[in-house]
C-alpha atoms as a PDB file:
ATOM      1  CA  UNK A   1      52.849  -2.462 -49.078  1.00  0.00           C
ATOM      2  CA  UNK A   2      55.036  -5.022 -50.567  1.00  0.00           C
ATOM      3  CA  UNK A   3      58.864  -4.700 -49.254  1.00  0.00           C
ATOM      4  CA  UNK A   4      60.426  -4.209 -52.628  1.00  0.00           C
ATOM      5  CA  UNK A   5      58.079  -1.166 -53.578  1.00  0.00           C
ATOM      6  CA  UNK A   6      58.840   0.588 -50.550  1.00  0.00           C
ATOM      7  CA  UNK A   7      62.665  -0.360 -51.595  1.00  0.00           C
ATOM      8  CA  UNK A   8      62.276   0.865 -55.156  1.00  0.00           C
ATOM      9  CA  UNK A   9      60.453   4.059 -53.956  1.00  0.00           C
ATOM     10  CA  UNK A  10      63.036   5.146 -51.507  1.00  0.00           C
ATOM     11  CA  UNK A  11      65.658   4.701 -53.540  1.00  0.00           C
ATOM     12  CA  UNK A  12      64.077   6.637 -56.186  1.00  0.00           C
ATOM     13  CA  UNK A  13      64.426   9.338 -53.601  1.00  0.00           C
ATOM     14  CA  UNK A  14      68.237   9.475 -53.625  1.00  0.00           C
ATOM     15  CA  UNK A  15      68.508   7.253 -50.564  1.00  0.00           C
ATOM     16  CA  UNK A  16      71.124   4.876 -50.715  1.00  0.00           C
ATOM     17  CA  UNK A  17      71.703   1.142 -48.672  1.00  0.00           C
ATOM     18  CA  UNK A  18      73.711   1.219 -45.638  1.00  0.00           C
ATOM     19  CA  UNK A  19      74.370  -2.206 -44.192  1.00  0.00           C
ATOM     20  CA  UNK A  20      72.650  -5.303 -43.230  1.00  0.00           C
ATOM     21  CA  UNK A  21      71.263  -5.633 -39.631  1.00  0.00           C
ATOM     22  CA  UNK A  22      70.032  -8.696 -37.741  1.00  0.00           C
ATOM     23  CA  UNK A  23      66.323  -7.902 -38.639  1.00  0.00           C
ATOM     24  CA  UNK A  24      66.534  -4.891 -40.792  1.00  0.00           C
ATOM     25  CA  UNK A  25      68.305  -3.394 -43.333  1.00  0.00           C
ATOM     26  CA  UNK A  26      69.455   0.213 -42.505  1.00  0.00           C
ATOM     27  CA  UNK A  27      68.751   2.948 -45.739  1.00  0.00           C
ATOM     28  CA  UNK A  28      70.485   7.044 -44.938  1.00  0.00           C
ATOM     29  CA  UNK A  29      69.445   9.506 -46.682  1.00  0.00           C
ATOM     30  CA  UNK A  30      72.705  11.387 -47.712  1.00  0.00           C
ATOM     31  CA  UNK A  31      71.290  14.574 -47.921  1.00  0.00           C
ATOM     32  CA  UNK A  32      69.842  14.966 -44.166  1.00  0.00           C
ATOM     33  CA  UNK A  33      72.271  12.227 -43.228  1.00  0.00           C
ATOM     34  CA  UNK A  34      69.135  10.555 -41.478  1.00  0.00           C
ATOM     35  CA  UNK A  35      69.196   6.947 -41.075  1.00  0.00           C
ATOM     36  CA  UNK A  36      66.091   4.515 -40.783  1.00  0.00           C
ATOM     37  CA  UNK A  37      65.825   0.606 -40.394  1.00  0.00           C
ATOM     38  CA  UNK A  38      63.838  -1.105 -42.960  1.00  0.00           C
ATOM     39  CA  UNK A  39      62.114  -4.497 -41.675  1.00  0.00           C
ATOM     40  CA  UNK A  40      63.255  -7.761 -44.204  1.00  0.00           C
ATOM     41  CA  UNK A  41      59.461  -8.758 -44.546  1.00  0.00           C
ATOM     42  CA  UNK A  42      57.409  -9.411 -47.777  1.00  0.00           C
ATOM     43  CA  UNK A  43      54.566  -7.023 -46.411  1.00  0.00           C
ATOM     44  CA  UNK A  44      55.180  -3.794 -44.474  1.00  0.00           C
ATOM     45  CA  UNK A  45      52.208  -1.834 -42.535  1.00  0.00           C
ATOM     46  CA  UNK A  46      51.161   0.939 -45.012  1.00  0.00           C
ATOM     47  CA  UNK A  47      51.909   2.953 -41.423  1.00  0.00           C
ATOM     48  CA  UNK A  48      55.179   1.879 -40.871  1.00  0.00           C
ATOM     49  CA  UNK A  49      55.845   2.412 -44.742  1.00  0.00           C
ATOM     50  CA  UNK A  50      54.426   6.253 -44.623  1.00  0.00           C
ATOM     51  CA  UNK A  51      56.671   6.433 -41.411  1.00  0.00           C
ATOM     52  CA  UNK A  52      59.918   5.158 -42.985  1.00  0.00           C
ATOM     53  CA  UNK A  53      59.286   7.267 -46.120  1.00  0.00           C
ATOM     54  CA  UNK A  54      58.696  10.712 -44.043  1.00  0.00           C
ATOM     55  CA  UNK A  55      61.935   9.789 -41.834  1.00  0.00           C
ATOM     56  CA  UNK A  56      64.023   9.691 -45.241  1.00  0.00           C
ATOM     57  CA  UNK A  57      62.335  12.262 -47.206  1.00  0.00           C
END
């Protein structure tokens, strides 16, 4: 899955950009308050994108 569509999707879902990290970018879901690192590269696992999206949901 391409970075920016996992990005676009997750926002879509009310979660909201944190800060910048070394590697990752952190996203928080204001609503559970739950917090998950997003890795800065052009393709993400289609695991590690299902994983990041059930964190946040």
């Amino acid at each position: 899955m391409k970075r920016e569509d996992l990005i676009r999707q997750i926002t879509r879902d009310g979660c909201v950009f944190v800060r910048s990290g070394a590697n990752h970018d952190i996203y928080m879901n204001p609503r559970t308050g739950k917090k998950q690192p997003v890795p800065r590269h052009r393709e993400i696992d289609g695991h590690l994108a299902r994983h990041i999206k059930k964190i946040l949901a």
